[in-house]
C-alpha atoms as a PDB file:
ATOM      1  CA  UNK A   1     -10.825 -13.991  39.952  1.00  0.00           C
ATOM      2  CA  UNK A   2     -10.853 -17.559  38.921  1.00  0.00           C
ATOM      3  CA  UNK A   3     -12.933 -19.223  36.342  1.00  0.00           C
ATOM      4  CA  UNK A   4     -14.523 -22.796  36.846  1.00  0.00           C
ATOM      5  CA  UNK A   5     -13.777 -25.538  34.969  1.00  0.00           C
ATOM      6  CA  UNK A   6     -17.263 -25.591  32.952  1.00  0.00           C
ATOM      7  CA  UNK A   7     -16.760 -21.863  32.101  1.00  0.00           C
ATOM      8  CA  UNK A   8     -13.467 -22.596  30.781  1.00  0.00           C
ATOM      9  CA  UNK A   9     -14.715 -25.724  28.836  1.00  0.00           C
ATOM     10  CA  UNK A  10     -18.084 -23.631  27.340  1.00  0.00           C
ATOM     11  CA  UNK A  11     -15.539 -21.012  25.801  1.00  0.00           C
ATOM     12  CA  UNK A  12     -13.246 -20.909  23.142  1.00  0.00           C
ATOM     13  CA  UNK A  13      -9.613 -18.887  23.194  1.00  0.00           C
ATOM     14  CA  UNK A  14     -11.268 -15.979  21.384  1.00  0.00           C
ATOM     15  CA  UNK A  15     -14.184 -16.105  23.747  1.00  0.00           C
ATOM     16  CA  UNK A  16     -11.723 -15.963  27.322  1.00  0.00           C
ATOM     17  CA  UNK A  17     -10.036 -13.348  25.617  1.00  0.00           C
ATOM     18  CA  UNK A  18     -12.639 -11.768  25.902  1.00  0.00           C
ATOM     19  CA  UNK A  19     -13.467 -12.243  29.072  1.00  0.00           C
ATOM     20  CA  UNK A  20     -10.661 -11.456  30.116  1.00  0.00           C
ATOM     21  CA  UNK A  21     -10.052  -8.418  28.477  1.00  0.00           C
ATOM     22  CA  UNK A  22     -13.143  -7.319  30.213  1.00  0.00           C
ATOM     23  CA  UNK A  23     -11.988  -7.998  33.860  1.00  0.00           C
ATOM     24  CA  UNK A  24      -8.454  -6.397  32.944  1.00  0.00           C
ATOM     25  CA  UNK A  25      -8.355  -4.113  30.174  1.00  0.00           C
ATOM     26  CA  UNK A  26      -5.245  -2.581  31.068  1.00  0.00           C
ATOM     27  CA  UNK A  27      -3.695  -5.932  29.968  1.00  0.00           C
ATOM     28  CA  UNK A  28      -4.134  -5.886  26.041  1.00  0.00           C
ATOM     29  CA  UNK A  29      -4.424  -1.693  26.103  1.00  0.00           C
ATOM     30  CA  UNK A  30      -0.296  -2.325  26.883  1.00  0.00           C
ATOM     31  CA  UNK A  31       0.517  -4.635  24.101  1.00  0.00           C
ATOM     32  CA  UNK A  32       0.169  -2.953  20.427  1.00  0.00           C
ATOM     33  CA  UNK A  33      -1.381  -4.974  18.025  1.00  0.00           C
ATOM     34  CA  UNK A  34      -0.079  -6.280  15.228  1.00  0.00           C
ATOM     35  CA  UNK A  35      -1.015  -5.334  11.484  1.00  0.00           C
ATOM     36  CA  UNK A  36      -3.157  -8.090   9.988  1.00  0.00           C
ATOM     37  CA  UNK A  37      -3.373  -6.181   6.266  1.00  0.00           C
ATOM     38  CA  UNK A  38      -1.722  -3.252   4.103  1.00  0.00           C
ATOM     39  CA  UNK A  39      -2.112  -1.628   1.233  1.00  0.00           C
ATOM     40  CA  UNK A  40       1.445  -1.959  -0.635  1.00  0.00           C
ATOM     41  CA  UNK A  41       1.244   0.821  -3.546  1.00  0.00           C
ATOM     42  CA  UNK A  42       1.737   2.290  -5.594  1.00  0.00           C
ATOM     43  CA  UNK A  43       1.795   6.123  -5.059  1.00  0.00           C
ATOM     44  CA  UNK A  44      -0.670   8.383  -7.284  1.00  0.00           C
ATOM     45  CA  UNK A  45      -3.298   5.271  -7.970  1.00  0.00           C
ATOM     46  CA  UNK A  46      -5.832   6.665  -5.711  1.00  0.00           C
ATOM     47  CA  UNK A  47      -4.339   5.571  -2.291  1.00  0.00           C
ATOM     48  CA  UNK A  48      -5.513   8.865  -0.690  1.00  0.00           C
ATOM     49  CA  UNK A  49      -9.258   7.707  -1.709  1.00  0.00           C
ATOM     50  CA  UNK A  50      -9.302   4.311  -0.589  1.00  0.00           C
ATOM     51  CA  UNK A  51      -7.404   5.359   3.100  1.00  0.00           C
ATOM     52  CA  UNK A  52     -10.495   7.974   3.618  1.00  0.00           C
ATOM     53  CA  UNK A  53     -12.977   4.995   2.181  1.00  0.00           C
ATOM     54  CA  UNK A  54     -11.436   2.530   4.584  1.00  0.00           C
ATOM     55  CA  UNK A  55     -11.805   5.010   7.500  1.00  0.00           C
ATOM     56  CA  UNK A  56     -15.203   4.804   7.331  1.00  0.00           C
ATOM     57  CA  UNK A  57     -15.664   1.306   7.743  1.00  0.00           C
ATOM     58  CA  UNK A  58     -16.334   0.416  11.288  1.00  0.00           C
ATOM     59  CA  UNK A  59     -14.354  -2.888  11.510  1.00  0.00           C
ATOM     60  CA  UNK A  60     -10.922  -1.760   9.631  1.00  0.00           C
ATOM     61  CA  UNK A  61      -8.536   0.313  12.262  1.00  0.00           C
ATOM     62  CA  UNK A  62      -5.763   2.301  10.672  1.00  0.00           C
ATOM     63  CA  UNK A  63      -3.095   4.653  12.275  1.00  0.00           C
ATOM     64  CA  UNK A  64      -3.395   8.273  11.691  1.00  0.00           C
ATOM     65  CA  UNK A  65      -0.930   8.886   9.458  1.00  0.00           C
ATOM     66  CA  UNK A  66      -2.131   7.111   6.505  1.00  0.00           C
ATOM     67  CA  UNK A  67       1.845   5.897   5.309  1.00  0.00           C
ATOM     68  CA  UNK A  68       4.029   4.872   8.343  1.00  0.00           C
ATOM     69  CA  UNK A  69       6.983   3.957   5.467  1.00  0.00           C
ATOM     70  CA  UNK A  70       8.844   1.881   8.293  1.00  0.00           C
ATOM     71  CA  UNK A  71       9.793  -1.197   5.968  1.00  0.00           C
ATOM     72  CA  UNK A  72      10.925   1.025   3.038  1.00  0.00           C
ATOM     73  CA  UNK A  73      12.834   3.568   5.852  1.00  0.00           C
ATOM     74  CA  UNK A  74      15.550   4.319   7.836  1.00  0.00           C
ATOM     75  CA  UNK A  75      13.658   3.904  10.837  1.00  0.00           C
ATOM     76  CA  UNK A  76      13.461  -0.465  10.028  1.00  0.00           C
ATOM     77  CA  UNK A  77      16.334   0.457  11.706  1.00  0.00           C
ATOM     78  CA  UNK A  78      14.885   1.235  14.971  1.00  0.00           C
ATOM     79  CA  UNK A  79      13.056  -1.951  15.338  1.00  0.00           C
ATOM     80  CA  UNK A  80       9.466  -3.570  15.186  1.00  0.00           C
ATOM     81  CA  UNK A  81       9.151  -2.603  18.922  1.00  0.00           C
ATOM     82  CA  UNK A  82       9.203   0.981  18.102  1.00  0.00           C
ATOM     83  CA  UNK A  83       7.553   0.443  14.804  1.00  0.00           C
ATOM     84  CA  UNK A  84       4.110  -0.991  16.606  1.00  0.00           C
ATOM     85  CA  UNK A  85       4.370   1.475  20.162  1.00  0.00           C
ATOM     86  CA  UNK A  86       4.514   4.610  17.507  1.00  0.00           C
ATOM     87  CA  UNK A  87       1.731   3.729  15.204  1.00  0.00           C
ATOM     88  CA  UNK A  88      -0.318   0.539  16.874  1.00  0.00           C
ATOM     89  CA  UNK A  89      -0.398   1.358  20.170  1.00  0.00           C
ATOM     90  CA  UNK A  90      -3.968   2.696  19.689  1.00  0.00           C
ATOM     91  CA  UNK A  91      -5.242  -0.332  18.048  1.00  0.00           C
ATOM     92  CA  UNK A  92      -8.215  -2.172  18.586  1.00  0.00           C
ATOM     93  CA  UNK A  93      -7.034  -6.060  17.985  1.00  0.00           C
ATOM     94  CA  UNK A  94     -10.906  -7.142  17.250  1.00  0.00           C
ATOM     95  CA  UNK A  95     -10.544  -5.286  13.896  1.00  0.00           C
ATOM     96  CA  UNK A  96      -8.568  -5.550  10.582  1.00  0.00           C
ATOM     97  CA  UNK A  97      -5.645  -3.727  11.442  1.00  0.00           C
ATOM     98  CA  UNK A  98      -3.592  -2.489   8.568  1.00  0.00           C
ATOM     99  CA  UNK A  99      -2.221   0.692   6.792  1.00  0.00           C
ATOM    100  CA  UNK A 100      -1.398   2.521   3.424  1.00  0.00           C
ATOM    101  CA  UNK A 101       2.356   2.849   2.465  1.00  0.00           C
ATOM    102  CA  UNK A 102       2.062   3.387  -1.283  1.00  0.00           C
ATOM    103  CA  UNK A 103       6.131   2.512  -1.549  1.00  0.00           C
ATOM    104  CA  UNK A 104       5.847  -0.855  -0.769  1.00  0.00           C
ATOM    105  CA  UNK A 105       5.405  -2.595  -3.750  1.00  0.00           C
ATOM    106  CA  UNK A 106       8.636  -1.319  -5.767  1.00  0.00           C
ATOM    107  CA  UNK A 107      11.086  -2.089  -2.533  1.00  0.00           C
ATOM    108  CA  UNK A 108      13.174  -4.907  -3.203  1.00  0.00           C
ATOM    109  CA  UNK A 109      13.690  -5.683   0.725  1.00  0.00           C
ATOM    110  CA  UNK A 110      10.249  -5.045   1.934  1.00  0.00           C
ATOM    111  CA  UNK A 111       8.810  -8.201   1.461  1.00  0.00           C
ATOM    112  CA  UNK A 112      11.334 -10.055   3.136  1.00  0.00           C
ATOM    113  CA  UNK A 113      11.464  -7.765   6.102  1.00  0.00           C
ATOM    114  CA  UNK A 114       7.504  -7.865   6.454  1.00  0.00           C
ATOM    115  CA  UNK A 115       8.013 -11.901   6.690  1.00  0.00           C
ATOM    116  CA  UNK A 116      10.603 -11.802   8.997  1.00  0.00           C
ATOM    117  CA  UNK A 117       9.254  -9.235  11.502  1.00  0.00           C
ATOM    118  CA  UNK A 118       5.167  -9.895  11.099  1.00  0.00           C
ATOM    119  CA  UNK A 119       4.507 -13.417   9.784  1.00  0.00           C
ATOM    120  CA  UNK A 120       3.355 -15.155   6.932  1.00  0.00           C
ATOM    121  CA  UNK A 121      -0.379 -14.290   7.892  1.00  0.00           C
ATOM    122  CA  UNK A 122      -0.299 -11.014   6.418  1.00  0.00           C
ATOM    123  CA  UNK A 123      -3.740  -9.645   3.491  1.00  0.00           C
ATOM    124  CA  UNK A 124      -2.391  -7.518   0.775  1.00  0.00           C
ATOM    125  CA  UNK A 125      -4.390  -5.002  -0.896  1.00  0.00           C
ATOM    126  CA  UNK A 126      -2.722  -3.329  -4.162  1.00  0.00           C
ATOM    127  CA  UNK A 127      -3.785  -0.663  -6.152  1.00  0.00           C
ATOM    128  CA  UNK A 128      -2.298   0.046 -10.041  1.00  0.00           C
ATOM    129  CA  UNK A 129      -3.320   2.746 -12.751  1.00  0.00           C
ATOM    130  CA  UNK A 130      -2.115   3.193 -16.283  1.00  0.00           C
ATOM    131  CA  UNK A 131       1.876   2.996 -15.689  1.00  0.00           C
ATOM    132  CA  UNK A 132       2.131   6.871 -18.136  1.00  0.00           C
ATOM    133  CA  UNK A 133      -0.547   8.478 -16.816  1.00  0.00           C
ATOM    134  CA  UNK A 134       0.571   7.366 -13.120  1.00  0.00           C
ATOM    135  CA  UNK A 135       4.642   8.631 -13.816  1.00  0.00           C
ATOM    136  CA  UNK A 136       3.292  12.049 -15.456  1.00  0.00           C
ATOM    137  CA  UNK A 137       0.981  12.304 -12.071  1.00  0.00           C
ATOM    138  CA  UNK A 138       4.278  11.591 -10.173  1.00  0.00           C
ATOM    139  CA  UNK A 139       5.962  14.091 -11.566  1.00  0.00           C
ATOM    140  CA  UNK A 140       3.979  17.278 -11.655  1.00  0.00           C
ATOM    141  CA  UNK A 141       3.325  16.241  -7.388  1.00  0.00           C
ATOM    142  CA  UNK A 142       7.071  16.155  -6.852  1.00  0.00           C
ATOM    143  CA  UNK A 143       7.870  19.287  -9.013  1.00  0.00           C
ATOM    144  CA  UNK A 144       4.864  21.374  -7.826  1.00  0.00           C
ATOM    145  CA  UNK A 145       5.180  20.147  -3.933  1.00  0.00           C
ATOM    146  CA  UNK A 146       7.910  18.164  -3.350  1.00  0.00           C
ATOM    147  CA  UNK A 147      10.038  21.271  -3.384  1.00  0.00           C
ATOM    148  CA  UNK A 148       8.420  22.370  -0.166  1.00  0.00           C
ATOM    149  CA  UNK A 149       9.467  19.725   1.709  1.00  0.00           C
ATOM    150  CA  UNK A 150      13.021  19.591   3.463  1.00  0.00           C
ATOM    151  CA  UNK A 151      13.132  15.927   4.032  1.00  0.00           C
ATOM    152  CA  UNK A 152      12.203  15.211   0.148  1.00  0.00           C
ATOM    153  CA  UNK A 153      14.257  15.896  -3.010  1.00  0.00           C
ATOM    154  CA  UNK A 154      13.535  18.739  -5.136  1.00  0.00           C
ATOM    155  CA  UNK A 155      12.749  17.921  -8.425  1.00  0.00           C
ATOM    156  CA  UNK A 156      14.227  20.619 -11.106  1.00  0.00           C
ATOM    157  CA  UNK A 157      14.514  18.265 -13.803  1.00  0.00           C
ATOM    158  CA  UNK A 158      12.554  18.564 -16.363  1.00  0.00           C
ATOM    159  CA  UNK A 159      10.201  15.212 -16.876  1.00  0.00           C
ATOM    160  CA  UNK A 160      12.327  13.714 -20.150  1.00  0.00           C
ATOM    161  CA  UNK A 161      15.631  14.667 -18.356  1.00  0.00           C
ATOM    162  CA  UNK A 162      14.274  13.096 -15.043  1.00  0.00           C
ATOM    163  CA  UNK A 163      13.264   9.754 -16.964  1.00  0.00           C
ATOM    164  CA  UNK A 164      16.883   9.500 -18.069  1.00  0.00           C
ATOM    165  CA  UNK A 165      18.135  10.499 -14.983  1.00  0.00           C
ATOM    166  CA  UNK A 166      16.144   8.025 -13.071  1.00  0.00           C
ATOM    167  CA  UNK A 167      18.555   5.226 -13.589  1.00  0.00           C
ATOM    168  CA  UNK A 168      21.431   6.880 -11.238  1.00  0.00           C
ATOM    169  CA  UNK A 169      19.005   8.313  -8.732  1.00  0.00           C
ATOM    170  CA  UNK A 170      17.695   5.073  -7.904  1.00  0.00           C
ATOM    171  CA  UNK A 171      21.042   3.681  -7.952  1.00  0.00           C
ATOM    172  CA  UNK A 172      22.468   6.290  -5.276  1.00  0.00           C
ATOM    173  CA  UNK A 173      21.182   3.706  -2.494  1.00  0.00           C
ATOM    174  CA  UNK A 174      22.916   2.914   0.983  1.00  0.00           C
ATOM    175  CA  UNK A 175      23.294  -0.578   2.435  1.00  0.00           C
ATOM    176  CA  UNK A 176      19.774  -1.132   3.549  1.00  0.00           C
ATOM    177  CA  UNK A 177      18.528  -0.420  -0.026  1.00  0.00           C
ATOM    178  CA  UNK A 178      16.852   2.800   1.023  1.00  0.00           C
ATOM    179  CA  UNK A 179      17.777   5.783  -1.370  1.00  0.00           C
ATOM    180  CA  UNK A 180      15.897   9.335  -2.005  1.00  0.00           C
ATOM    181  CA  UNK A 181      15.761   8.104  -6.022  1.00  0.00           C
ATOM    182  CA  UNK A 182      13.541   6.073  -5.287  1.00  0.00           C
ATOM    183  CA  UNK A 183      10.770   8.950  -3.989  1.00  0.00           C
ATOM    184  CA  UNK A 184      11.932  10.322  -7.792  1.00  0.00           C
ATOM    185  CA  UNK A 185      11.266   6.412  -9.480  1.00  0.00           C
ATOM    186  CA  UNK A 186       8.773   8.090 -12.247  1.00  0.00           C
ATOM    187  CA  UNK A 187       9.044   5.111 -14.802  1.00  0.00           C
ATOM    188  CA  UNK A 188      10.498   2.485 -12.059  1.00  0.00           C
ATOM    189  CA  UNK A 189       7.318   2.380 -10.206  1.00  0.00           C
ATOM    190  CA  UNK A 190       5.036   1.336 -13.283  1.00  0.00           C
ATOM    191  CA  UNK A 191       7.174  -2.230 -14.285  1.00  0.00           C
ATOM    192  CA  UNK A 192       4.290  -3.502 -11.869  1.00  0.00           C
ATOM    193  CA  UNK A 193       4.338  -7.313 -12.707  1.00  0.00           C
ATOM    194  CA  UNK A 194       8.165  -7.202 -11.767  1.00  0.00           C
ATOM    195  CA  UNK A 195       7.245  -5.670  -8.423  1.00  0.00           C
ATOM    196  CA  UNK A 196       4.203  -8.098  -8.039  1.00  0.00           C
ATOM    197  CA  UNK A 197       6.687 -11.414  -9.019  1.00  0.00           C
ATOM    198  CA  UNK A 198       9.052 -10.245  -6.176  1.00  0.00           C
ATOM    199  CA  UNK A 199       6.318 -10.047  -3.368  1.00  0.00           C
ATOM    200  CA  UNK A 200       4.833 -13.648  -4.965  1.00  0.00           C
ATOM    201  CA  UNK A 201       8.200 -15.353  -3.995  1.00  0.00           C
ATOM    202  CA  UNK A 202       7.364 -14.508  -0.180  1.00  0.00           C
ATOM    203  CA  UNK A 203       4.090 -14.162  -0.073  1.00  0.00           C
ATOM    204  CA  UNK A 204       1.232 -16.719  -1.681  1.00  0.00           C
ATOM    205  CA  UNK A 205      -0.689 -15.060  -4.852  1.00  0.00           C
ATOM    206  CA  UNK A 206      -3.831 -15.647  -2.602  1.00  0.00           C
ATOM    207  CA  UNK A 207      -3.016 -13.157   0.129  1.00  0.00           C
ATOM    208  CA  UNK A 208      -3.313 -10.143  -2.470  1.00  0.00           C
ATOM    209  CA  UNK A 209      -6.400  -8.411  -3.696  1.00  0.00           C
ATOM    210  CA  UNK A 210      -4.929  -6.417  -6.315  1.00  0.00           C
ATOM    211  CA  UNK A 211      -7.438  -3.444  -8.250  1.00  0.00           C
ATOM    212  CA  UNK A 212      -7.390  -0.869 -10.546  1.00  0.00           C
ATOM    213  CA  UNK A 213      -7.968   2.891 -10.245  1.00  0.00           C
ATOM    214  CA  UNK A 214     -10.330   2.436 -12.854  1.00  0.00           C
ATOM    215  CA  UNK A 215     -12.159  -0.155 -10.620  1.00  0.00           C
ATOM    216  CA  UNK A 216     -12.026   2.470  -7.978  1.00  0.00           C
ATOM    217  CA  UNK A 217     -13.895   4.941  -9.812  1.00  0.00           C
ATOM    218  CA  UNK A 218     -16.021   2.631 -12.367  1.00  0.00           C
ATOM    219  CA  UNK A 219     -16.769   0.162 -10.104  1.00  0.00           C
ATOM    220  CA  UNK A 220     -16.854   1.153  -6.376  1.00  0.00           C
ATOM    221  CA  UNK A 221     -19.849  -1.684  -4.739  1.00  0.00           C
ATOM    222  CA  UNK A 222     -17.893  -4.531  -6.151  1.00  0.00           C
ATOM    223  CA  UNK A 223     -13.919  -3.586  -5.571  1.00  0.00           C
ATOM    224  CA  UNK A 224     -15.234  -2.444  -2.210  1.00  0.00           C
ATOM    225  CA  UNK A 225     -16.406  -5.407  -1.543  1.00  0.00           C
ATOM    226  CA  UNK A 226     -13.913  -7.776  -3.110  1.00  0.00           C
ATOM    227  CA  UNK A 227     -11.803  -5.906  -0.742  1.00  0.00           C
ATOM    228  CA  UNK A 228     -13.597  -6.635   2.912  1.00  0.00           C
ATOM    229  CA  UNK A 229     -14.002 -10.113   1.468  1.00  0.00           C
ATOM    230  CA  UNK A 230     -10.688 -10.330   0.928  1.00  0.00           C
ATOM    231  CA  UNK A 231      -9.852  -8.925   4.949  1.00  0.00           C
ATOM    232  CA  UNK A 232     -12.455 -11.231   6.063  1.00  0.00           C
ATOM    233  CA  UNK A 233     -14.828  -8.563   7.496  1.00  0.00           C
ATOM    234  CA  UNK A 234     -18.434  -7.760   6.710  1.00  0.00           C
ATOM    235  CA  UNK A 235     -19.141  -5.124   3.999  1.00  0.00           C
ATOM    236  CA  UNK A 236     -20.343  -1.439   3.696  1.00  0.00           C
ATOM    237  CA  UNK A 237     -23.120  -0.259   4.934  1.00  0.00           C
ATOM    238  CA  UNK A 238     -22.688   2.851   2.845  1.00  0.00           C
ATOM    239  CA  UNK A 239     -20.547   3.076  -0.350  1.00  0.00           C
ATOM    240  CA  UNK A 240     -18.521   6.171  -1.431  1.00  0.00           C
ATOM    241  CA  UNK A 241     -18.251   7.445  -4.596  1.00  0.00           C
ATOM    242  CA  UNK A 242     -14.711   7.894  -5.645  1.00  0.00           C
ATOM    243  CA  UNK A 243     -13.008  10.708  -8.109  1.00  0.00           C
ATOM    244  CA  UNK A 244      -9.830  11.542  -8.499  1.00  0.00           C
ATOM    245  CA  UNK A 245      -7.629  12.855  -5.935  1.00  0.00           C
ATOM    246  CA  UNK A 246      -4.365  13.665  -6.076  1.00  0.00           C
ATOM    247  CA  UNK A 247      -3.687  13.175  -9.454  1.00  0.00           C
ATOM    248  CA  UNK A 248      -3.305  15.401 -12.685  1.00  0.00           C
ATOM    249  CA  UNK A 249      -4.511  14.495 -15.954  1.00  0.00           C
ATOM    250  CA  UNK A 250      -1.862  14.561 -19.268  1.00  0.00           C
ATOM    251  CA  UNK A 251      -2.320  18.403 -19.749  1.00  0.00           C
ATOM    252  CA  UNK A 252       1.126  19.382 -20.066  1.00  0.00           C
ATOM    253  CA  UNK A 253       2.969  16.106 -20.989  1.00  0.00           C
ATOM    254  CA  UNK A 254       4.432  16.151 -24.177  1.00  0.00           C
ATOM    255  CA  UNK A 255       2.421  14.071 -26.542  1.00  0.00           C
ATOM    256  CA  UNK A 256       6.127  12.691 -28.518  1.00  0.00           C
ATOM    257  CA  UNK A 257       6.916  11.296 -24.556  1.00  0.00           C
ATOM    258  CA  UNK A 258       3.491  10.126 -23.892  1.00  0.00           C
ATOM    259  CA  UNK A 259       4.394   7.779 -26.711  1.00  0.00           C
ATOM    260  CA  UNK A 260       8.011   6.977 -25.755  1.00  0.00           C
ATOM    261  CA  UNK A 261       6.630   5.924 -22.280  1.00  0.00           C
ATOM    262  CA  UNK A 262       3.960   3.850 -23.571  1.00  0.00           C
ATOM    263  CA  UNK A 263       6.150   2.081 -26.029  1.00  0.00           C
ATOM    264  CA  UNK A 264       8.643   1.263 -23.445  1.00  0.00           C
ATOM    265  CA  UNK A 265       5.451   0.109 -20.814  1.00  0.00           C
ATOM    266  CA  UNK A 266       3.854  -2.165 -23.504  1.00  0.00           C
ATOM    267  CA  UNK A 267       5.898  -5.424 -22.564  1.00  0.00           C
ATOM    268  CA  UNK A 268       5.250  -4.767 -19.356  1.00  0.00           C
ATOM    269  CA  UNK A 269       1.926  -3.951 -19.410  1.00  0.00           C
ATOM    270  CA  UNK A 270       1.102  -7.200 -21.583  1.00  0.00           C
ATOM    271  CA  UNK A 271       3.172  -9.367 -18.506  1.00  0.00           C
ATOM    272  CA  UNK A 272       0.776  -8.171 -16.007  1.00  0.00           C
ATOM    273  CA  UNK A 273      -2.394  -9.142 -18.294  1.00  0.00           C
ATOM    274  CA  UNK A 274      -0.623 -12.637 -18.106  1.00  0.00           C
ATOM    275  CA  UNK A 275      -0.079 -12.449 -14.647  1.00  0.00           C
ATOM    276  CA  UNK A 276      -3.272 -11.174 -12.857  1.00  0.00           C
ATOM    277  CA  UNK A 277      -5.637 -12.750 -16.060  1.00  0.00           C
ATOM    278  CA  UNK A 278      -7.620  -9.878 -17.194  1.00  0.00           C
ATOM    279  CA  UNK A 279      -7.244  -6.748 -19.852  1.00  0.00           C
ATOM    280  CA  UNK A 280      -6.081  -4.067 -19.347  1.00  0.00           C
ATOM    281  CA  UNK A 281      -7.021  -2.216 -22.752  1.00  0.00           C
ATOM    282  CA  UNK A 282      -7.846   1.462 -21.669  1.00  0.00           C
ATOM    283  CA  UNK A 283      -3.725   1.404 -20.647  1.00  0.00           C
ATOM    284  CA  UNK A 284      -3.127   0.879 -24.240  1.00  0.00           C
ATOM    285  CA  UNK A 285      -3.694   4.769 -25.259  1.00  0.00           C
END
């Protein structure tokens, strides 16, 4: 079927794509899209909240597993081919296409790799909570479930002899800087302005919409929509409430390493004030 020359002038790319699409739908069913956004981290934040609260939003298409890991895995190794038949191939390319992989943020290499094999036209959403309460919430989910799980380490450490540990296991890494520590990184994973800084070398401060799980919870309308205004897409027609999921509160954690933890996180916590330009005082206690 050909199109005349005032049909082609009257449309725009976007517009004959669709057209086109139309007349042969089996053509752009075959190609996987690409990922347009993700959400980079950080694990026990709320993550599992904001995947079910971007579910519902009829423009944003995710994969069903909500964290595909592939940049912060083994299976890099396997190529972006494989990467976008296994977990894009369903994707509508009209939408903001994206996914959760908590892990991202605190992987040296994973910036570079999502330059290299997706572009520079990439939307970053990051989510952060206070760095002690977010390594005690760590913890208790890899020693209470973790230990059910084959293809994760067991943790049988108790939390102060994990923190010390934590050093070696993160250090037992293989040449593509992928290492089973890292699932154990309790106090790693909080030193978030050092993650951010790395990601800023490759990726413009702009490109990130970066929130709290405070925000989350306090204030859902706005961070909701800072965060389709951010992906470009219209906002919520109905906004969820959020709570806590996931997590566990400081009952159990020892009050003396409460203290320690926070001690050590101060520096760090005062870096990121200076880097994203807000307070942060509820981390404080």
């Amino acid at each position: 079927m050909m199109m005349s020359e005032e049909t082609r002038k009257g449309v725009g790319m976007g517009s004959i794509r669709g057209v086109i699409s139309g007349i042969f739908p089996e053509w752009f069913q075959m190609k996987p899209s690409i990922p347009n956004w993700m959400c980079i981290g950080v694990p026990k934040a709320g993550t599992t909240s904001l995947y079910h609260a971007l579910q519902a939003h009829p423009e944003i298409w995710m994969p069903e597993s909500k964290e595909t890991q592939f940049f912060s895995s083994p299976d890099y190794l396997k190529g972006v081919e494989w990467y976008l038949k296994k977990f894009y191939s369903g994707a509508d390319s009209g939408k903001a296409v994206g996914e959760l992989s908590p892990k991202y943020l605190i992987h040296r290499d994973v910036p570079k790799r999502i330059r290299k094999t997706l572009g520079k036209d990439i939307r970053f959403l990051v989510i952060l909570r206070n760095p002690v309460d977010r390594a005690w919430s760590h913890y208790c989910h890899s020693y209470e479930r973790f230990r059910h799980f084959s293809f994760r380490p067991t943790e049988d450490l108790s939390f102060e002899e994990a923190l010390k540990a934590e050093p070696e296991r993160i250090a037992q890494g293989d040449e593509y800087g992928w290492t089973h520590g890292m699932w154990l990184a309790y106090y790693f994973t909080g030193l978030y302005a050092r993650h951010l800084k790395n990601w800023f070398r490759i990726f413009s401060r702009e490109d990130f919409f970066i929130m709290t799980l405070e925000d989350l919870i306090d204030r859902p309308k706005e961070t909701l929509n800072g965060i389709t205004d951010h992906l470009g897409i219209g906002r919520f027609n109905v906004y969820p409430q959020f709570k806590k999921s996931n997590t566990y509160s400081r009952a159990g954690l020892k009050e003396s390493t409460g203290k320690m933890l926070l001690e050590r996180y101060r520096p760090h916590i005062e870096e990121l004030e200076e880097l994203l330009g807000r307070k942060l005082e509820s981390w404080y206690s």
